[in-house]
Protein backbone atom coordinates (compact mmCIF):
# COMPACT_ATOMS: atom_id res chain seq x y z
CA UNK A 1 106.24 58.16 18.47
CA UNK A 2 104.96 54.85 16.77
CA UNK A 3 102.98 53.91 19.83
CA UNK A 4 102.15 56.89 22.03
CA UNK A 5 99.98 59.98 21.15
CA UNK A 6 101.22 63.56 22.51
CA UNK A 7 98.87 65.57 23.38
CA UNK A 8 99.73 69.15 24.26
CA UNK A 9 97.30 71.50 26.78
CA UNK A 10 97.44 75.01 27.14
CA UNK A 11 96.97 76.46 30.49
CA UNK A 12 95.37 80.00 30.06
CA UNK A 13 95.79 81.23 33.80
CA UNK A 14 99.25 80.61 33.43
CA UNK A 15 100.20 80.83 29.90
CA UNK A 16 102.24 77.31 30.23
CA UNK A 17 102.10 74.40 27.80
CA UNK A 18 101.83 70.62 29.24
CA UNK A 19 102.74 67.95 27.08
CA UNK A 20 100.50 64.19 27.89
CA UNK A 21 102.04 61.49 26.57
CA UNK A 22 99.50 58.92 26.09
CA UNK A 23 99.53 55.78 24.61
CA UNK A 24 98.76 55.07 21.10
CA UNK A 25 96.37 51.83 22.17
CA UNK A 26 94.26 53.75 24.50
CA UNK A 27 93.61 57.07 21.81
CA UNK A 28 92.29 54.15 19.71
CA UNK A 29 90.40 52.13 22.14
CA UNK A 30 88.65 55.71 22.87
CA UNK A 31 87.68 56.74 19.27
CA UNK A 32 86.54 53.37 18.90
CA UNK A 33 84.18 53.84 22.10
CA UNK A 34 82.98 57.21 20.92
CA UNK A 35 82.09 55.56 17.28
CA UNK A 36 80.23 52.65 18.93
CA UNK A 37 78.61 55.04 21.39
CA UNK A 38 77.28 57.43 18.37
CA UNK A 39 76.15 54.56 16.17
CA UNK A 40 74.49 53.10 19.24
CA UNK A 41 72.69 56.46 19.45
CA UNK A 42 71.59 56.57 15.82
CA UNK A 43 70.37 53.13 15.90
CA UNK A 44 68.56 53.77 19.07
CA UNK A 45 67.31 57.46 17.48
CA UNK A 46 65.75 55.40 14.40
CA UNK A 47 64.00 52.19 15.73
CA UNK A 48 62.16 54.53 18.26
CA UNK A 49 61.17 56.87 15.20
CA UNK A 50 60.37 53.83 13.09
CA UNK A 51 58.37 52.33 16.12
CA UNK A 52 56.45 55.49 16.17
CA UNK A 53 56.06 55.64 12.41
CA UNK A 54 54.46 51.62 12.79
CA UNK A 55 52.60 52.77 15.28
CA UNK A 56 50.84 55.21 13.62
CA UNK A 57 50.19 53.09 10.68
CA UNK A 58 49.05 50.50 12.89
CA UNK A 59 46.64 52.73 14.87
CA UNK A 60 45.42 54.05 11.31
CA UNK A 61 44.82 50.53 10.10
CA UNK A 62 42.32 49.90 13.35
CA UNK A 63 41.04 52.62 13.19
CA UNK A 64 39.67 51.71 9.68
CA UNK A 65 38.66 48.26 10.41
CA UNK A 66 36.74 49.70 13.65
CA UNK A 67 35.01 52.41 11.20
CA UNK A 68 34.57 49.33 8.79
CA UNK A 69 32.89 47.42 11.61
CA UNK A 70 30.91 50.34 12.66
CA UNK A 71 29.43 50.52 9.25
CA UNK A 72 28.45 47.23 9.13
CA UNK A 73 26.67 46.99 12.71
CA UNK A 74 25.04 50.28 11.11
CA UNK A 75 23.93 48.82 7.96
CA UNK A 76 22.87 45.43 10.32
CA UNK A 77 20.57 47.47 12.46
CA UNK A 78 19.20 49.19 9.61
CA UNK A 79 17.63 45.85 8.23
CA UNK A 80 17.22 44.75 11.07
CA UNK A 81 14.70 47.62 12.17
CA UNK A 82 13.63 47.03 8.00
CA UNK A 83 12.37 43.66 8.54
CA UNK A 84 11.06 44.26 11.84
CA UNK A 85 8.73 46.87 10.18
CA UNK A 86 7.93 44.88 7.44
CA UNK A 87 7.38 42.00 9.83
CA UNK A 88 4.53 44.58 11.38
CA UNK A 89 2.86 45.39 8.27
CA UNK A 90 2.65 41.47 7.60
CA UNK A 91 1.30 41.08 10.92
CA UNK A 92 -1.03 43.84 10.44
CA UNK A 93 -2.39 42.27 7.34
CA UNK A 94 -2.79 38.77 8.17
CA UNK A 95 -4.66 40.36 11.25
CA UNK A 96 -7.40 42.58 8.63
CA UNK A 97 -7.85 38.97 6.82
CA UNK A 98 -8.75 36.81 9.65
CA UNK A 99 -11.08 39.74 10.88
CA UNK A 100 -12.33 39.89 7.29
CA UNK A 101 -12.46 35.62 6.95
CA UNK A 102 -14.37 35.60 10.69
CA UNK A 103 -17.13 37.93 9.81
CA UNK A 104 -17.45 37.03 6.50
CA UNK A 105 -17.74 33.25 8.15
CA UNK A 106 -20.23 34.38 10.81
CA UNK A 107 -22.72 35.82 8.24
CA UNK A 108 -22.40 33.06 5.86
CA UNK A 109 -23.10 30.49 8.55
CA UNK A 110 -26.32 32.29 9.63
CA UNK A 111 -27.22 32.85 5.93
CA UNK A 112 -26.59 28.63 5.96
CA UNK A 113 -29.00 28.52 8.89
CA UNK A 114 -26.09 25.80 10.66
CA UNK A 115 -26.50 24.00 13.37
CA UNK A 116 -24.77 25.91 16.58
CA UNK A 117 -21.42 24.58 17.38
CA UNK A 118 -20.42 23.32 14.21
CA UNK A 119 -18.58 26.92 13.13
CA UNK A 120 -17.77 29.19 15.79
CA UNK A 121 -15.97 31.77 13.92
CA UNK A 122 -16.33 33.87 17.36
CA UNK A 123 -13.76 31.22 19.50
CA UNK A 124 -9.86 30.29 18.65
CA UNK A 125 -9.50 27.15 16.65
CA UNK A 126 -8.96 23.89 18.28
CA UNK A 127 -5.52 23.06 17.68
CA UNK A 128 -2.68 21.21 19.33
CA UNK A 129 0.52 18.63 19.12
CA UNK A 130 3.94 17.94 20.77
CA UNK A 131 6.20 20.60 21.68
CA UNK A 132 8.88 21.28 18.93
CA UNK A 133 11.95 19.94 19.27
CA UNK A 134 14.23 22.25 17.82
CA UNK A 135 14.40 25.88 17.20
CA UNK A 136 15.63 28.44 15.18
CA UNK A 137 16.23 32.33 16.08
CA UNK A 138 17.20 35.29 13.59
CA UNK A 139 17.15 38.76 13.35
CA UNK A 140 13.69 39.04 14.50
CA UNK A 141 12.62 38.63 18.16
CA UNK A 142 11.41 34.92 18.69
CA UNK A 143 7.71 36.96 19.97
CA UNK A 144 6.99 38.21 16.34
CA UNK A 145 8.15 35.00 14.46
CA UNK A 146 5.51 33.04 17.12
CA UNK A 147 2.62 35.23 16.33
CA UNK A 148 3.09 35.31 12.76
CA UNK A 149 3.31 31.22 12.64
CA UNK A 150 0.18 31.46 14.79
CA UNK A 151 -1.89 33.72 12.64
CA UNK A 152 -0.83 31.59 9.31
CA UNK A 153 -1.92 28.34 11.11
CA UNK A 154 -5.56 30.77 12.16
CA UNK A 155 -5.57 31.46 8.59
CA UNK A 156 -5.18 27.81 7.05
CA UNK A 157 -7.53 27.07 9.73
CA UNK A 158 -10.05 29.51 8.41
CA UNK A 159 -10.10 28.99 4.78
CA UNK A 160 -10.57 25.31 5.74
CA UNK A 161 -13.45 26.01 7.32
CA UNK A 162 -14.27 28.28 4.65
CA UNK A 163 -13.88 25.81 1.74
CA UNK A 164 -15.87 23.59 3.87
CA UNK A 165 -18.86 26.12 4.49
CA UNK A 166 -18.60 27.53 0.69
CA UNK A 167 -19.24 23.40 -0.50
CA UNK A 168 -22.01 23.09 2.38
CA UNK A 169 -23.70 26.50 1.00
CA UNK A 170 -23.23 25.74 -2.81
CA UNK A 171 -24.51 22.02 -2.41
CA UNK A 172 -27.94 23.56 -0.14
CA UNK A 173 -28.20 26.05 -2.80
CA UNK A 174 -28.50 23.21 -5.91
CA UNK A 175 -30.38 21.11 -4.17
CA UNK A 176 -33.00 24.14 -3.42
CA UNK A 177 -32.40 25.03 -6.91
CA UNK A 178 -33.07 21.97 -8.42
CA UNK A 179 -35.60 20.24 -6.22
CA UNK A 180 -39.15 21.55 -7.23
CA UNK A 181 -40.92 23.58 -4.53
CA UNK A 182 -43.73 26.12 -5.16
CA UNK A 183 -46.59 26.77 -7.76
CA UNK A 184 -45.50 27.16 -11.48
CA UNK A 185 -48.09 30.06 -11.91
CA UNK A 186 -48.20 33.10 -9.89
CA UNK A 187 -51.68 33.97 -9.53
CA UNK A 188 -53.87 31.02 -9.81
CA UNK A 189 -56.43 28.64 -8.66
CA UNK A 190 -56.08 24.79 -8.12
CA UNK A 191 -58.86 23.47 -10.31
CA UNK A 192 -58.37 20.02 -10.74
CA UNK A 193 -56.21 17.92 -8.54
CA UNK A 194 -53.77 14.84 -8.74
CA UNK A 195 -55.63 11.16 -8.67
CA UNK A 196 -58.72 9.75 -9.40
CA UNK A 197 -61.45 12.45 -10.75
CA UNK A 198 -64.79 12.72 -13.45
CA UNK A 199 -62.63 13.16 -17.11
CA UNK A 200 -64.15 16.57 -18.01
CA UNK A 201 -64.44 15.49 -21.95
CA UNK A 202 -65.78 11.38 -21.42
CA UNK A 203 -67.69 12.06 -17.85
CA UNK A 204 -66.04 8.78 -16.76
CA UNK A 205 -63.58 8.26 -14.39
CA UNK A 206 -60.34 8.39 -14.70
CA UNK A 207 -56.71 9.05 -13.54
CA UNK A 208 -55.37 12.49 -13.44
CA UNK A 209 -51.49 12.56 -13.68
CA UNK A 210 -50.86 15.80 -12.99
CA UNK A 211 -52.71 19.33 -11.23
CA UNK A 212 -54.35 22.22 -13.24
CA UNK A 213 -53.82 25.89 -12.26
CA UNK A 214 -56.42 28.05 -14.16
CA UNK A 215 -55.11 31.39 -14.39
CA UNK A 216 -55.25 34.02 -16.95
CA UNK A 217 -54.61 33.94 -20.18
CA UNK A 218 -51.04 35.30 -21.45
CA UNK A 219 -49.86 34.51 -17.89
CA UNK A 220 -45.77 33.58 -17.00
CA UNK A 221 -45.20 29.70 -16.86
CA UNK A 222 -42.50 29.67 -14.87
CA UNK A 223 -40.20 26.70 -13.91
CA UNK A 224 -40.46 25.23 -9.84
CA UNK A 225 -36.87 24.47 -10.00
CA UNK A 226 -33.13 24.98 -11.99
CA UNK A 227 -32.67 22.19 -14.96
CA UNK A 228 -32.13 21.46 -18.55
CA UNK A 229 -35.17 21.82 -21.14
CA UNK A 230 -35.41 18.29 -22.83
CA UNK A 231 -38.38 19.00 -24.67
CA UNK A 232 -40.31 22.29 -25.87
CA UNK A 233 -43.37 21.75 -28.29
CA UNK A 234 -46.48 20.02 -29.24
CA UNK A 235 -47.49 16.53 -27.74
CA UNK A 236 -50.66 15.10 -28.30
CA UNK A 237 -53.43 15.58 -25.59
CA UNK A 238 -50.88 18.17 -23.96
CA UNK A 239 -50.91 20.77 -26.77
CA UNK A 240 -47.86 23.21 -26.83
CA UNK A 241 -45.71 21.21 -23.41
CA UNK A 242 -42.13 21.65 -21.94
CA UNK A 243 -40.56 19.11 -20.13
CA UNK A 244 -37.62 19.95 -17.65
CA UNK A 245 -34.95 17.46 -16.18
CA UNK A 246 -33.73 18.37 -13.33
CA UNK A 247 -31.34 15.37 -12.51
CA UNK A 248 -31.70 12.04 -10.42
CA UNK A 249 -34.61 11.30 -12.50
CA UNK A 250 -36.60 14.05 -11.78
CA UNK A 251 -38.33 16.17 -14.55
CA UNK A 252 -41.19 18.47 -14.57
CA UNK A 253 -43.60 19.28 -17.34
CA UNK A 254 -46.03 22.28 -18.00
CA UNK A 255 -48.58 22.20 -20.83
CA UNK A 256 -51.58 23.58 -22.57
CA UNK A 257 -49.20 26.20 -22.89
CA UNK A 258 -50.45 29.50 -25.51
CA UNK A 259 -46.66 30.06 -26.20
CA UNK A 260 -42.99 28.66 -25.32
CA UNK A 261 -40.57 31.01 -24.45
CA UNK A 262 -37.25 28.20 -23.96
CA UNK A 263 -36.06 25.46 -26.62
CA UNK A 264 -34.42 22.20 -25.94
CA UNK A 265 -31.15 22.17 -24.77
CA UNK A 266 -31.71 25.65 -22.30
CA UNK A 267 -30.28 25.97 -18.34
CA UNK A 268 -33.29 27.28 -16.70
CA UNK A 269 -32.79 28.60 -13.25
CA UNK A 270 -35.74 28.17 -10.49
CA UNK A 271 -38.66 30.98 -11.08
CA UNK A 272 -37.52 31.50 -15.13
CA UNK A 273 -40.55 31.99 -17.65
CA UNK A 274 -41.11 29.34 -20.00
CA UNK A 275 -44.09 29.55 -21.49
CA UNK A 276 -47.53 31.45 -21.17
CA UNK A 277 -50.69 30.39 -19.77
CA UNK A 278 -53.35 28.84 -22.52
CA UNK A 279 -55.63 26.53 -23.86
CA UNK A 280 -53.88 24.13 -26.19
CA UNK A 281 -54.12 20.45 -26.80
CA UNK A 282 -57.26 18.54 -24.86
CA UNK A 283 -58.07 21.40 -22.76
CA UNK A 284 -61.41 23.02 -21.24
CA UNK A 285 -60.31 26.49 -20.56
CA UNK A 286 -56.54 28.82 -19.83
CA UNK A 287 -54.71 26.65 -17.15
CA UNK A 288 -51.37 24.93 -16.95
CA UNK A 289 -51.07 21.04 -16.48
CA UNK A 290 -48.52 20.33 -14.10
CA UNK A 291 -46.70 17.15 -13.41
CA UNK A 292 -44.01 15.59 -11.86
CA UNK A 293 -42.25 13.05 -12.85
CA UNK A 294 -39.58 10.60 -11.22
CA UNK A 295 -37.70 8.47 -13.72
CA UNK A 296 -40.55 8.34 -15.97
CA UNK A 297 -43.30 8.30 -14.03
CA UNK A 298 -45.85 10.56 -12.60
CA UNK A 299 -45.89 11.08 -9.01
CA UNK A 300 -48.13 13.51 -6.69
CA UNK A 301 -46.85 17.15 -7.51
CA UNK A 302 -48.17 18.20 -4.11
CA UNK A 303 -45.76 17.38 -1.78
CA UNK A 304 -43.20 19.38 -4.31
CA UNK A 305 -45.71 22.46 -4.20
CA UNK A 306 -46.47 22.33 -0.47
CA UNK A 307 -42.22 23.32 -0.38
CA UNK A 308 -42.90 26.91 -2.33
């Protein structure tokens, strides 16, 4: 009995009992199979529900790195189309100012009355150089960056030419303001001229130094060009007198003045009042003396009034 296993079956069609001796090795070997075969099973059963479990996870996890990614491409686009547009609207500008910078530049030449040819604000500016040798590309298609570089190299351009134009126009304008040109009394007469003439008080002759412009009495004095008032009052022979410098040695001086309107020390600009029209000092009759004088010395007004 130690080392075999009865087993007993019952036959139901024939109501008889069979007896199977079988050995005791064999019942074991077979229990053993059927526990191997079961826990074969339920490791099988749970590494194919724990595969499916990591595979979920795993396909969760990509699925938030894709949606992760997604946002991020979003967002990149998003500044992307961002600096595009603000790209255009810095385009646009720089456009408006060289418009602005070429017209204003067109009318400031002609006001400058310049020589044709020397700024054609009309015609793209002469430029040039080697190719570059390296390159750079972003976010923002290469056709945008090259336009923009060209308009800021138009606009440096520009203002050069500008600056330039501006000095040209400011240096014309001093030296119209400050070189003497016209008549320093609006409505008068020349009655006495520069150089030899009769002295109207000795009847000899003698050496006029300046020219006389009889006018009315009361009459604006006015100054033939911009300077500094180095001396307002009475001189001898000259009565009530104002002298103006005007730089580079050149001064001008009005006398047999009635009254001074300006006091030593004043900016005058070109066509300012500085006196009135009288008969002061050694004088025949309402007129203004006028000379002009180059470091000191009196020179022929004329060719100063012939500019007016």
């Amino acid at each position: 009995m130690g080392k075999r296993v009865d087993i007993l079956v019952l036959d139901g069609g024939q109501g008889r009992i069979r007896s199977l001796h079988v050995p005791r090795s064999v019942v074991v070997g077979a229990l053993a199979l059927v526990a191997c075969i079961c826990a074969t099973g339920i490791w099988l059963s749970a590494r194919h529900f724990e595969g499916a479990l990591l595979d979920t996870l795993a396909v969760a996890v990509w699925n938030d790195r894709i949606a992760a990614q997604r946002a991020d491409l979003n967002n990149l686009t998003g500044q992307a189309q961002t600096q595009l547009i603000e790209v255009g609207q810095r385009l646009a500008g720089f456009e408006a100012r060289l418009l602005r910078m070429e017209a204003l530049g067109e009318r400031v030449s002609e006001m400058a009355q310049l020589t044709e040819g020397e700024f054609r604000f009309d015609e793209p500016p002469a430029v040039g150089g080697p190719a570059p040798t390296t390159s750079s590309e972003g976010l923002i298609p290469p056709a945008y960056l090259a336009k923009i570089d060209r308009l800021a190299a138009d606009l440096r351009l520009r203002e050069q030419e500008l600056n330039v134009l501006d000095a040209l126009v400011a240096s014309r304008r001093f030296r119209e303001q400050v070189a003497p040109s016209g008549w320093p009394v609006e409505a008068a007469w020349i009655s006495s001229a520069f150089g030899q003439r009769v002295d109207p008080f000795s009847g000899r002759p003698a050496w006029h130094t300046g020219i006389d412009f009889a006018s009315r009495a009361g009459s604006d004095v006015v100054a033939v060009a911009g300077g500094i008032v180095t001396f307002a009052g009475r001189s001898a022979g000259y009565g009530l007198m104002v002298d103006v410098h005007h730089g580079d040695g050149l001064a001008t001086r009005y006398a047999h003045a009635e009254r001074i309107l300006v006091a030593v020390g004043d900016a005058v600009k070109k066509g300012q009042p500085l006196a009135h029209v009288g008969n002061t000092g050694r004088s025949t009759g309402h007129h203004v003396h006028f000379e002009v004088l180059k470091d000191g010395r009196q020179v022929n007004p004329w060719q100063h009034l012939a500019k007016g």
